[in-house]
N, C-alpha and C. Protein backbone atom coordinates (compact mmCIF):
# COMPACT_ATOMS: atom_id res chain seq x y z
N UNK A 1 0.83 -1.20 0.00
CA UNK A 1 0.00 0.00 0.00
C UNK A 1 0.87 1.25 0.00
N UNK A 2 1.75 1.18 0.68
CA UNK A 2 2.63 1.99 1.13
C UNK A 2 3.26 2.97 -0.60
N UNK A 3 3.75 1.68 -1.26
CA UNK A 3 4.42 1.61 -2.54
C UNK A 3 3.61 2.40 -3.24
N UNK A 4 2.14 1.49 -3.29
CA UNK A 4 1.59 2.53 -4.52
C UNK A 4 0.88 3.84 -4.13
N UNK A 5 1.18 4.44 -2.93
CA UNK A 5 0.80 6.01 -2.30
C UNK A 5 1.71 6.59 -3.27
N UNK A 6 3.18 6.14 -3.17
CA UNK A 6 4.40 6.90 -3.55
C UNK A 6 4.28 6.81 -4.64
N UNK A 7 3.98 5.95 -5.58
CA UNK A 7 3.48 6.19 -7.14
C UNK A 7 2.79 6.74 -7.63
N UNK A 8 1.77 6.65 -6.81
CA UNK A 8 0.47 7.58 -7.23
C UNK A 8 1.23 8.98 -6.94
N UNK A 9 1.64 9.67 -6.03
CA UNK A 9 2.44 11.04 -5.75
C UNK A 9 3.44 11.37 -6.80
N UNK A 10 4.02 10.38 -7.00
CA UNK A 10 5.38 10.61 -8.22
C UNK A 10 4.45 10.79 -9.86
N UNK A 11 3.07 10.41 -10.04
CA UNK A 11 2.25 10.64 -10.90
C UNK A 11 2.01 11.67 -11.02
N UNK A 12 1.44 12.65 -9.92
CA UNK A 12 0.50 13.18 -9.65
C UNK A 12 1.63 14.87 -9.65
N UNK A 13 2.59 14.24 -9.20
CA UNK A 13 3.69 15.68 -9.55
C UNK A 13 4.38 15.60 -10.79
N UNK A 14 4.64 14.27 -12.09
CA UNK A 14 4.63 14.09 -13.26
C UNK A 14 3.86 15.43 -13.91
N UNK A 15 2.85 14.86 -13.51
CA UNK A 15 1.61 15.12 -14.52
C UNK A 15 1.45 17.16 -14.22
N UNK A 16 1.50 17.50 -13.08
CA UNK A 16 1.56 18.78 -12.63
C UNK A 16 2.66 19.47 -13.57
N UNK A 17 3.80 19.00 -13.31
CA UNK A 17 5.07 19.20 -14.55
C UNK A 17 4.93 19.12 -15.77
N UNK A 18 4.44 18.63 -16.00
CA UNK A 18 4.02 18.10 -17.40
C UNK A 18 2.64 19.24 -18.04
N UNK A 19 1.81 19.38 -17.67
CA UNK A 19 0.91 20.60 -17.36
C UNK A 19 1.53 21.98 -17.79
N UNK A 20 2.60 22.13 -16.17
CA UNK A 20 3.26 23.41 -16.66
C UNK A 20 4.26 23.63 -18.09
N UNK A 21 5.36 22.57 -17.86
CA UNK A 21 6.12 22.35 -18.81
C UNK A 21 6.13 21.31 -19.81
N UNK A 22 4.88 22.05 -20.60
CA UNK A 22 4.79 20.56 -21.94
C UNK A 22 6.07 20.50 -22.58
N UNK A 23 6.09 19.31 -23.42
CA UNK A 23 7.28 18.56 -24.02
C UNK A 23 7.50 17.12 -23.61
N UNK A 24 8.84 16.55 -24.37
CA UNK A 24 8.94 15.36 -24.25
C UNK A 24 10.28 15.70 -23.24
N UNK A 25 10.22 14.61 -22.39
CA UNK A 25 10.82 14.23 -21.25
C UNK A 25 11.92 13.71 -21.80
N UNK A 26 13.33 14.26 -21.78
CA UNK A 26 14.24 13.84 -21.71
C UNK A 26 15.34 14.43 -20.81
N UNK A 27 16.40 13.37 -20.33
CA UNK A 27 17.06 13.35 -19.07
C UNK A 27 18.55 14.04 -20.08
N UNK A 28 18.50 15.40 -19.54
CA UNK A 28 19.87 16.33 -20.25
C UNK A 28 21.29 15.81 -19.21
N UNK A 29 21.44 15.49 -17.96
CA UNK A 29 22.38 15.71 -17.35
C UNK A 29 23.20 14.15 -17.78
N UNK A 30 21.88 12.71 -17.70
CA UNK A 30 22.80 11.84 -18.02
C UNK A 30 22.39 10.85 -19.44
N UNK A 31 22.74 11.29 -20.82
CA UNK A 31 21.78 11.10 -21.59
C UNK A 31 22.34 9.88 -21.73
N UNK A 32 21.67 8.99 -22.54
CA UNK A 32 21.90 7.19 -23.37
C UNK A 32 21.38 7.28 -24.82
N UNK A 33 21.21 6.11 -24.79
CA UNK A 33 20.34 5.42 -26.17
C UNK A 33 19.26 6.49 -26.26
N UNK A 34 18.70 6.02 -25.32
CA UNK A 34 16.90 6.24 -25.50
C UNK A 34 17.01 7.72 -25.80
N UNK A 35 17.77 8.68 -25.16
CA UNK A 35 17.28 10.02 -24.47
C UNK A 35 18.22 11.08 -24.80
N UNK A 36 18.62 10.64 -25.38
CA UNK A 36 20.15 11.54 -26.29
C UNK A 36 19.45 12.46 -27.30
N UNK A 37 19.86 13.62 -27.40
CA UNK A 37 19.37 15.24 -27.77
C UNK A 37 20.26 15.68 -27.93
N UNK A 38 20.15 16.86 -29.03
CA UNK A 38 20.85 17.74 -29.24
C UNK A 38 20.24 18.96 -29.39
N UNK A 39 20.83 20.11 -28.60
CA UNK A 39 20.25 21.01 -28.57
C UNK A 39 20.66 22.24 -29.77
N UNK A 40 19.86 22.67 -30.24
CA UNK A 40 19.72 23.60 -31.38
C UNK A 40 20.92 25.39 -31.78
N UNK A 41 20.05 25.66 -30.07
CA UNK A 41 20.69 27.01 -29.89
C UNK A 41 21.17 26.91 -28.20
N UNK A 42 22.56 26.82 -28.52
CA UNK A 42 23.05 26.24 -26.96
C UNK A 42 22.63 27.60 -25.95
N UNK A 43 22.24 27.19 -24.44
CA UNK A 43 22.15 28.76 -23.98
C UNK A 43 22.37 27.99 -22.24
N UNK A 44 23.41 29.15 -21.61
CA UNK A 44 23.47 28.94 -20.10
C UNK A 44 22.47 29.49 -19.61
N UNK A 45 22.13 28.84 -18.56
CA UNK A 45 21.34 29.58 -17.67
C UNK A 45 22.28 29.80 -16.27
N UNK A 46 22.50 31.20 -15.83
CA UNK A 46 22.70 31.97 -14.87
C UNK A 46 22.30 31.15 -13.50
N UNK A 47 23.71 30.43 -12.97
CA UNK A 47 23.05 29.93 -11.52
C UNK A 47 24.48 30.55 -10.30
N UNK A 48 24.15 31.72 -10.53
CA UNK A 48 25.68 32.49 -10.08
C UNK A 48 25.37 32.18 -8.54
N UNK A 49 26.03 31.35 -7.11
CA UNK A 49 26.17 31.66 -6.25
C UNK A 49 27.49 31.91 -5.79
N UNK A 50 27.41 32.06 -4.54
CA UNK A 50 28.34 32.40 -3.36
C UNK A 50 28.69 31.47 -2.47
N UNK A 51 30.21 30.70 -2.22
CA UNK A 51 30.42 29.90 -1.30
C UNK A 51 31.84 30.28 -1.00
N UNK A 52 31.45 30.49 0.66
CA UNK A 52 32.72 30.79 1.69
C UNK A 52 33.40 29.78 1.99
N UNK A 53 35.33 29.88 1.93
CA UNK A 53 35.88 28.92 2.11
C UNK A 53 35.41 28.29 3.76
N UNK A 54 35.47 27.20 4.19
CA UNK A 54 35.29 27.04 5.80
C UNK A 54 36.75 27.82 6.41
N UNK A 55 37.54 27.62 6.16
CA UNK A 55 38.77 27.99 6.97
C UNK A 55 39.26 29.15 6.10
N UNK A 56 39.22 30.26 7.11
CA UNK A 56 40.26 31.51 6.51
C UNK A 56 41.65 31.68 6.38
N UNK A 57 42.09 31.12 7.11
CA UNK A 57 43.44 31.15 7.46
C UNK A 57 43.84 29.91 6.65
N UNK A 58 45.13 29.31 7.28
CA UNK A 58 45.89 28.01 6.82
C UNK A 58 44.84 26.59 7.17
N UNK A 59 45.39 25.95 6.01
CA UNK A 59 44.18 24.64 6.33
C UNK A 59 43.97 24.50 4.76
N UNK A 60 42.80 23.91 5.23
CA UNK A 60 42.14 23.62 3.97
C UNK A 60 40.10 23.63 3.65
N UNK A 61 39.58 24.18 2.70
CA UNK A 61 38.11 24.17 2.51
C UNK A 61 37.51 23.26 1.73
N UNK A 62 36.48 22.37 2.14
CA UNK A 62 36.20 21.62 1.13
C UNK A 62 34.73 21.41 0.74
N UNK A 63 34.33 22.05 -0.37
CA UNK A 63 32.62 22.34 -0.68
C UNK A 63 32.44 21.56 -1.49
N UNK A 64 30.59 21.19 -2.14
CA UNK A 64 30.58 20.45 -2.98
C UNK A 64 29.59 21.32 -3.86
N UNK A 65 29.72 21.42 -4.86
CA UNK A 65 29.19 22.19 -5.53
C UNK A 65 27.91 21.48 -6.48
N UNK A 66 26.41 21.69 -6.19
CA UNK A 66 25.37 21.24 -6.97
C UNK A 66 25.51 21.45 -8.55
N UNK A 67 25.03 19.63 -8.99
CA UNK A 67 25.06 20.43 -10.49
C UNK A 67 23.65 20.83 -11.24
N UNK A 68 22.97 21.87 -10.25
CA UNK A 68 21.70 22.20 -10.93
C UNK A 68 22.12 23.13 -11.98
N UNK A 69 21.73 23.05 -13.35
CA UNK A 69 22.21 23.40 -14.76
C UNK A 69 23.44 23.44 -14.70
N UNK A 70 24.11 22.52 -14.19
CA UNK A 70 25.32 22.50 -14.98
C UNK A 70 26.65 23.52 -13.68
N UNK A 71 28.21 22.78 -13.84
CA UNK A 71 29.01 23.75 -13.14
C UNK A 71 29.53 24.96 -14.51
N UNK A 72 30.10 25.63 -14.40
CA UNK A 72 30.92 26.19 -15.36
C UNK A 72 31.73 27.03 -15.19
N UNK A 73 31.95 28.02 -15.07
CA UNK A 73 32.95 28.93 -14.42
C UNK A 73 33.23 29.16 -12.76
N UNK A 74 34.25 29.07 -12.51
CA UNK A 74 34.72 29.10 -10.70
C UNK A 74 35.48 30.29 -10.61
N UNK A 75 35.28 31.12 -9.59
CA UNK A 75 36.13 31.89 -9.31
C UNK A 75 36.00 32.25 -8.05
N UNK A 76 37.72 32.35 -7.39
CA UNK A 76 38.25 32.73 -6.27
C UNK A 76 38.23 33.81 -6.00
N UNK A 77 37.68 34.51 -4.73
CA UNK A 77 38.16 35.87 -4.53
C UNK A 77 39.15 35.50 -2.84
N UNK A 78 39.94 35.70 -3.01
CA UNK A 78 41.24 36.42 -1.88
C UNK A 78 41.53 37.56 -1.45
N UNK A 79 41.53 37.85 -0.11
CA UNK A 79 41.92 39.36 -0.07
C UNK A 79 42.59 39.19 1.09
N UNK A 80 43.41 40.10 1.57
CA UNK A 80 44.49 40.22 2.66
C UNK A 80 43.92 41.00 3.66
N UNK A 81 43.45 41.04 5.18
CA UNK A 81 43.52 41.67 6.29
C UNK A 81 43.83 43.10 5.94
N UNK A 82 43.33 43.79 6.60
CA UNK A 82 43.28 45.40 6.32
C UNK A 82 44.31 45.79 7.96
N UNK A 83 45.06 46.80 7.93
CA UNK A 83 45.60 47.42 9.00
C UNK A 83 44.67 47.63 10.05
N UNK A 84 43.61 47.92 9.57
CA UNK A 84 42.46 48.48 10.59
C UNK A 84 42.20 47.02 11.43
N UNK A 85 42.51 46.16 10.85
CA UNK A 85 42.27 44.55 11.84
C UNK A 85 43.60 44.00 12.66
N UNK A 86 44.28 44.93 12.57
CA UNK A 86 45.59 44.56 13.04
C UNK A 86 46.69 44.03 12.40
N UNK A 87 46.81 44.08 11.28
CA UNK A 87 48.06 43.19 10.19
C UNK A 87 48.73 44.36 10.52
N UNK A 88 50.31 43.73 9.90
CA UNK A 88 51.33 44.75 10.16
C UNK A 88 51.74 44.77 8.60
N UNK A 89 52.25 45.31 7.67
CA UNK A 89 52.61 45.84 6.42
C UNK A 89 53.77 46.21 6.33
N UNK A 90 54.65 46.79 7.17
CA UNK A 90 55.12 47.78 6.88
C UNK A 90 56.74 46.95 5.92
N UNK A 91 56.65 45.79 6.09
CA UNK A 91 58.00 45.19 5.26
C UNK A 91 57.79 44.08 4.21
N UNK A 92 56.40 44.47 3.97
CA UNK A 92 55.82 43.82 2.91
C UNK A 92 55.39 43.96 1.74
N UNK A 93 55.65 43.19 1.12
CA UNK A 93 55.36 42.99 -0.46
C UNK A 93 54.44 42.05 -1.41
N UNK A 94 53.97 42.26 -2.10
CA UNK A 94 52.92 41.50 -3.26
C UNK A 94 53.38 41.52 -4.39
N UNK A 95 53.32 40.55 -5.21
CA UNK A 95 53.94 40.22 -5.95
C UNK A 95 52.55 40.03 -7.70
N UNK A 96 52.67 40.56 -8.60
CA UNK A 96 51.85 40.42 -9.84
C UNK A 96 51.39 39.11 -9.59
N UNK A 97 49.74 39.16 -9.36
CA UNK A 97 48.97 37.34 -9.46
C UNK A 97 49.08 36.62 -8.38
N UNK A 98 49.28 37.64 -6.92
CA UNK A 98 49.50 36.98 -5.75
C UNK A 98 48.84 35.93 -5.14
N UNK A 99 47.12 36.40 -5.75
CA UNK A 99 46.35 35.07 -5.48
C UNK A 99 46.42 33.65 -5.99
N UNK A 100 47.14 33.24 -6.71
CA UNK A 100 47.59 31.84 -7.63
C UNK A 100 48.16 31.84 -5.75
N UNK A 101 49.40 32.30 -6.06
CA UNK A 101 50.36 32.00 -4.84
C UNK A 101 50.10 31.28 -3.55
N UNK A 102 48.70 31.70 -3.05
CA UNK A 102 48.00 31.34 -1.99
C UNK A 102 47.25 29.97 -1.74
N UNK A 103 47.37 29.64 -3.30
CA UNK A 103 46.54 28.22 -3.39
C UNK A 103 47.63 27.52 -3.52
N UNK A 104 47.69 26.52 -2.39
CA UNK A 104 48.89 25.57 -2.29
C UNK A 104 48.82 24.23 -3.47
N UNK A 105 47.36 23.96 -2.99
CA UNK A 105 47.18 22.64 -3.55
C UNK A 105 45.35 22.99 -3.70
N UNK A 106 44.88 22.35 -4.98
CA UNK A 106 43.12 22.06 -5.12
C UNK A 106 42.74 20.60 -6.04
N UNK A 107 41.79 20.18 -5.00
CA UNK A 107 41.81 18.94 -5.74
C UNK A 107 40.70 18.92 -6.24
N UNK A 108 40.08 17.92 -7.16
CA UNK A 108 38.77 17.92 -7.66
C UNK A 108 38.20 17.05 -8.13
N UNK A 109 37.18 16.75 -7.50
CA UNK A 109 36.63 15.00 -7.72
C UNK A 109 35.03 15.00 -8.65
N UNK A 110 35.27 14.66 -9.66
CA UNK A 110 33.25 14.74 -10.44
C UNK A 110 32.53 13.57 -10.02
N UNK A 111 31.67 13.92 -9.37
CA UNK A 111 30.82 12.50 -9.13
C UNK A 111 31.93 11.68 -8.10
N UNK A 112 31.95 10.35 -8.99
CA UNK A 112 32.84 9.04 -8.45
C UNK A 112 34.03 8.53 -9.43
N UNK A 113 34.15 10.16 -10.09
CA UNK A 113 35.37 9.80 -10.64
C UNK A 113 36.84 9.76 -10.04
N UNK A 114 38.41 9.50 -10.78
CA UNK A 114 39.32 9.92 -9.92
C UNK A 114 39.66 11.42 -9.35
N UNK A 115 40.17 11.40 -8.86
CA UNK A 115 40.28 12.96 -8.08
C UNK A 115 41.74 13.52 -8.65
N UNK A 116 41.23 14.76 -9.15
CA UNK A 116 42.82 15.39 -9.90
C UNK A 116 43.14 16.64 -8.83
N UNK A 117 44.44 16.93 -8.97
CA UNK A 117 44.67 17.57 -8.15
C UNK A 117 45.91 18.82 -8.75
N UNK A 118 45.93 20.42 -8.59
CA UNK A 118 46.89 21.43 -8.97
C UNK A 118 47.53 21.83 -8.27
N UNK A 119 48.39 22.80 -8.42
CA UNK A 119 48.71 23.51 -7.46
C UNK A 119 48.32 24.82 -8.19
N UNK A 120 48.29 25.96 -6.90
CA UNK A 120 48.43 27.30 -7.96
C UNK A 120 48.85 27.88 -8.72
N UNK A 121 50.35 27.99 -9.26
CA UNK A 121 51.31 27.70 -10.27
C UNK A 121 50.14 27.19 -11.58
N UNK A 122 50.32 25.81 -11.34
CA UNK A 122 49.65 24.93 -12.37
C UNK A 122 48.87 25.53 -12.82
N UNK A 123 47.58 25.97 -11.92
CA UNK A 123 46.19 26.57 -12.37
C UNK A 123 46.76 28.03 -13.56
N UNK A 124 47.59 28.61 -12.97
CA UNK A 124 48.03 29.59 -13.72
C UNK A 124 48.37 29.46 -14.87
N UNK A 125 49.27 28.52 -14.98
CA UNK A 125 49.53 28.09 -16.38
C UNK A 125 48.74 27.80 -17.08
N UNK A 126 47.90 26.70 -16.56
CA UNK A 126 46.96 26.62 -17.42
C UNK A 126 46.13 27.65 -18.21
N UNK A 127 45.47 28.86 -17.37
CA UNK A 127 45.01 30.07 -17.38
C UNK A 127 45.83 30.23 -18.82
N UNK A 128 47.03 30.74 -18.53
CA UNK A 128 47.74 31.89 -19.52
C UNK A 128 47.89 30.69 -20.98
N UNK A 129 47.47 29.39 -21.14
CA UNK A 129 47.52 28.44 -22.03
C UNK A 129 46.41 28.55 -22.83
N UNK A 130 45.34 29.06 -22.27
CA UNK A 130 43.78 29.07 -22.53
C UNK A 130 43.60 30.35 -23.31
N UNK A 131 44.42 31.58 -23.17
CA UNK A 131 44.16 32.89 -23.23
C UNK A 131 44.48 32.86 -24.67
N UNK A 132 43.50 34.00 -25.29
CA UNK A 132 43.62 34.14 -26.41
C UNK A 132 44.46 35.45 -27.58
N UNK A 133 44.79 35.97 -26.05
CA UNK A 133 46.54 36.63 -26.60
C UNK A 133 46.89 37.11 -25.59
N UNK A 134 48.05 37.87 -25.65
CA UNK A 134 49.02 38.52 -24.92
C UNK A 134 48.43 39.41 -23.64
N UNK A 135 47.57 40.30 -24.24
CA UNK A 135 46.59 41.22 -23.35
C UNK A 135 46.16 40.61 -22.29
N UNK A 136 45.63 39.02 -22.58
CA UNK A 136 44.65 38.58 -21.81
C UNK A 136 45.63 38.30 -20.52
N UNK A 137 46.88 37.55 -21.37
CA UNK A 137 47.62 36.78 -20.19
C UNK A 137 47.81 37.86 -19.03
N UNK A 138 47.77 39.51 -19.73
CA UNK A 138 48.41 40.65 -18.84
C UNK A 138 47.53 40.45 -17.65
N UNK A 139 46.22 40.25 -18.13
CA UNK A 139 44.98 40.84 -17.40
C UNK A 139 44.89 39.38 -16.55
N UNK A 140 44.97 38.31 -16.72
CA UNK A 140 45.26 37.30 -15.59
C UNK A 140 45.43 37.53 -14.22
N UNK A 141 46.65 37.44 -15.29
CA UNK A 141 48.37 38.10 -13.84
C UNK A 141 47.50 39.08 -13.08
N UNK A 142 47.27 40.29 -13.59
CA UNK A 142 46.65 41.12 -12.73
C UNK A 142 45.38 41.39 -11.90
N UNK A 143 43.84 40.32 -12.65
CA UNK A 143 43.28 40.25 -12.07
C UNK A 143 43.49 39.11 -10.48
N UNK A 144 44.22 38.68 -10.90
CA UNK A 144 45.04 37.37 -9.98
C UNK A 144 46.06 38.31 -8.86
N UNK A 145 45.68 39.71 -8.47
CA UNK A 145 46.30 40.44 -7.72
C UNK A 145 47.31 41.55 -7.68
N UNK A 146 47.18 42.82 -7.88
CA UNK A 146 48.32 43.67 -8.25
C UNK A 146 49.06 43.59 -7.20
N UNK A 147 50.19 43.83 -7.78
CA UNK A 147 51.61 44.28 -7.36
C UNK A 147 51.58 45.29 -6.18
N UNK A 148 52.14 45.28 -4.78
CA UNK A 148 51.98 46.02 -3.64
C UNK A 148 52.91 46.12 -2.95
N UNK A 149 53.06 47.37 -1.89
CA UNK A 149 54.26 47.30 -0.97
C UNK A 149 53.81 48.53 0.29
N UNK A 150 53.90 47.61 1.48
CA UNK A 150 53.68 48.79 2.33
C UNK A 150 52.44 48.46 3.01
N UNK A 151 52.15 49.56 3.74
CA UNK A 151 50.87 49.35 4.87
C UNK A 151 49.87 50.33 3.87
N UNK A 152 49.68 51.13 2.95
CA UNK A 152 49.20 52.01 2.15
C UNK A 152 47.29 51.04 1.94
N UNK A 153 46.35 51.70 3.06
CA UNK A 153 45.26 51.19 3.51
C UNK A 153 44.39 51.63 2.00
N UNK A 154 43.88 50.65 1.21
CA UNK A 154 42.79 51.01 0.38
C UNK A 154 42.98 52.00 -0.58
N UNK A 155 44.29 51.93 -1.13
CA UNK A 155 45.27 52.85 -2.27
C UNK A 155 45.59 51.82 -3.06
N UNK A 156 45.88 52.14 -4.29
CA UNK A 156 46.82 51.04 -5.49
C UNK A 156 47.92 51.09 -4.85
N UNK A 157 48.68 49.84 -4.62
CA UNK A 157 49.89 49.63 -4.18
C UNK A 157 50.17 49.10 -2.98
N UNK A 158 48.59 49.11 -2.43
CA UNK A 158 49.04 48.62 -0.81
C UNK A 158 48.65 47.20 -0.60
N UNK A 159 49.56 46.72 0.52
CA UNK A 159 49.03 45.37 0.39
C UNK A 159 47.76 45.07 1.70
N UNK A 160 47.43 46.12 2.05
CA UNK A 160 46.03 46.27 3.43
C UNK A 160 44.57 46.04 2.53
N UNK A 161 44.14 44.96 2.52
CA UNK A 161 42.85 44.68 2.15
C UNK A 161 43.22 44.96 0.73
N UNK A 162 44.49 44.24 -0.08
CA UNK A 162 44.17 43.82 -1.35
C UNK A 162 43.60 42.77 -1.69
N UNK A 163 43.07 42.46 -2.85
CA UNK A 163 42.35 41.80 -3.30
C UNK A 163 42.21 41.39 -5.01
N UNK A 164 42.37 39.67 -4.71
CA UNK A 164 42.78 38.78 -5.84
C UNK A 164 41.90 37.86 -6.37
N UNK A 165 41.63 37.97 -7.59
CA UNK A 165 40.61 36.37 -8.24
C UNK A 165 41.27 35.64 -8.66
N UNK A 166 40.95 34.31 -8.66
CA UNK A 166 41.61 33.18 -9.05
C UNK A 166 40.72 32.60 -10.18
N UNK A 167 40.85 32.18 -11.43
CA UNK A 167 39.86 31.18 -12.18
C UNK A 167 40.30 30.34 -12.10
N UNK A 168 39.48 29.42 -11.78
CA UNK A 168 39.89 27.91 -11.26
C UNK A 168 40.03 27.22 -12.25
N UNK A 169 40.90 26.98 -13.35
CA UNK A 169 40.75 26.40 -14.95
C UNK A 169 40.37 24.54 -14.06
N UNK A 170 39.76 24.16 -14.91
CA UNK A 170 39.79 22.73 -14.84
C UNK A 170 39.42 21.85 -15.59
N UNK A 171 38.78 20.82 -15.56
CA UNK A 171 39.23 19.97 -17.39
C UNK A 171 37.60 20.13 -17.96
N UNK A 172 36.46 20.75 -17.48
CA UNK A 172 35.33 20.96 -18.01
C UNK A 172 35.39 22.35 -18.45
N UNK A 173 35.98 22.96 -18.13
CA UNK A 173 35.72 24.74 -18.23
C UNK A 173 37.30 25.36 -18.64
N UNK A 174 36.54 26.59 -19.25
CA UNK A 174 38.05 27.85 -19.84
C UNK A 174 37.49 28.98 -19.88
N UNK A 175 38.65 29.56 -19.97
CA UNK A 175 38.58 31.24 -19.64
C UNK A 175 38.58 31.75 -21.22
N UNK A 176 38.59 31.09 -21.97
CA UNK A 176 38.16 32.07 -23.26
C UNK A 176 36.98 32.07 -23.62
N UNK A 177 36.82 33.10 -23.90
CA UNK A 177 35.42 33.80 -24.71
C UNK A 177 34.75 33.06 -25.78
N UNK A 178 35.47 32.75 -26.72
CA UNK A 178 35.70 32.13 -27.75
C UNK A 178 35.37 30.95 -27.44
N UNK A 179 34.58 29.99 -27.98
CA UNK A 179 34.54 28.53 -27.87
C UNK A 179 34.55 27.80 -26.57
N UNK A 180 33.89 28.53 -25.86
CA UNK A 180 33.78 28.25 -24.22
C UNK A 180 32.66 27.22 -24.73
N UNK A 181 33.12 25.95 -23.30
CA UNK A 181 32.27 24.38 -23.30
C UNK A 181 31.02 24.82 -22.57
N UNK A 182 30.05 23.86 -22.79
CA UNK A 182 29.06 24.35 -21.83
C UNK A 182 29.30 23.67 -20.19
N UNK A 183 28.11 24.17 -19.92
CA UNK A 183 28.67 23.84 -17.85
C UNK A 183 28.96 22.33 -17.91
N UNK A 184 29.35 21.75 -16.90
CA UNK A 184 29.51 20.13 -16.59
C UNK A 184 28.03 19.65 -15.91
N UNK A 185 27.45 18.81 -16.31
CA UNK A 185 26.42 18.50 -15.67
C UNK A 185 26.81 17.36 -14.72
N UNK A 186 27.47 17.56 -13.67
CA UNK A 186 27.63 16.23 -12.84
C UNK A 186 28.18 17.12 -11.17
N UNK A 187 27.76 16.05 -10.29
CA UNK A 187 28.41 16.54 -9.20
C UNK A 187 29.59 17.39 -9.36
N UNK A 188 30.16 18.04 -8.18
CA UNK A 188 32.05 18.60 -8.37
C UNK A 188 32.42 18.48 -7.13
N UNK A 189 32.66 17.90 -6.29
CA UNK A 189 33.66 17.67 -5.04
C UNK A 189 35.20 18.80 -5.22
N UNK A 190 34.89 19.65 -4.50
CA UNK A 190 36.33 20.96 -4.99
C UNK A 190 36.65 20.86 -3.16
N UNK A 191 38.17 20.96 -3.12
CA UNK A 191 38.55 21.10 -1.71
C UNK A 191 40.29 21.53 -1.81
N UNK A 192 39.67 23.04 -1.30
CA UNK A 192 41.15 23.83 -1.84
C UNK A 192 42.46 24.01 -0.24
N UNK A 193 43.50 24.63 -0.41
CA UNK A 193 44.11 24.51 0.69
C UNK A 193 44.89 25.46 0.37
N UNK A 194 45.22 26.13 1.60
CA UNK A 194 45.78 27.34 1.32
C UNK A 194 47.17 26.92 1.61
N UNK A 195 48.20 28.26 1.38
CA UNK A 195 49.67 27.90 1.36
C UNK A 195 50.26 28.47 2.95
């Protein structure tokens, strides 16, 4: 009895779906034989969130990222302690793309596949491999953290509450414009570690 409540319910929200969203039912994330499509006019849909590493400091964070429509672009934001929190500056330096620097090691597991693993370096390279000229590689490097020296609070040049993106290149996704893949439709197990 039990069984066919839950059938009748799995019907009964079918059919509601089906109502709203006519069409033929096919499964996009894991297609086969039966259910294999191709879509016409490829188009992302916008599932932009926000996820905080667990650990700020040294350590390591490890999130799992839903694949509702798909993963596709990752990006890191890093930023350094401001004077006003107590950091000290005054014999310090930043270096062009400081945020690569910070990522020691990131590993990355799809589903129940094997787990690959970079370092920040790596990711970089990869980055400036992907880019589709010279300009871009500039703009990497730099969105990846300007160049700093000093306690100079919330000025170009200081290293007090600067702030770095990382694109996380990885084997589903790229940073060019041009001939960008669509999202990954599968789990992403990501668990990064700082340096």
């Amino acid at each position: 009895m039990w069984a066919i409540s839950i059938n009748m319910q799995n019907d009964l929200t079918e059919s509601v779906q089906a109502s709203i969203r006519p069409g033929e039912l096919v499964d996009l994330a894991y297609s086969g034989d039966t259910n294999t499509s191709k879509q016409v006019y490829p188009n992302i849909v916008n599932t932009r969130f926000v996820q905080t590493f667990t650990n700020l400091g040294q350590g390591s964070s490890q999130f799992v990222l839903s694949p509702n429509m798909g993963i596709s672009d990752i990006v890191l934001q890093m930023a350094t302690p401001t004077t006003a929190s107590g950091a000290n500056y005054s014999n310090a330096a930043l270096p062009t793309g400081w945020a690569y620097s910070l990522l020691n090691r990131v590993s990355v597991r799809y589903g129940s596949s094997a787990q690959y693993f970079w370092t920040g370096s790596q990711i970089f390279m990869q980055n400036v491999l992907d880019a589709e000229n010279n300009s871009k590689v500039d703009q990497l490097a730099q969105v990846g953290g300007n160049a700093g020296q000093g306690t100079a609070a919330g000025s170009a040049g200081g290293c007090s509450g600067a702030v770095g993106y990382v694109y996380l290149k990885l084997p589903h996704n790229s940073c060019r414009a041009a001939g960008k893949p669509l999202p990954f439709p599968s789990d992403l197990n990501i668990a990064a570690a700082a340096a």
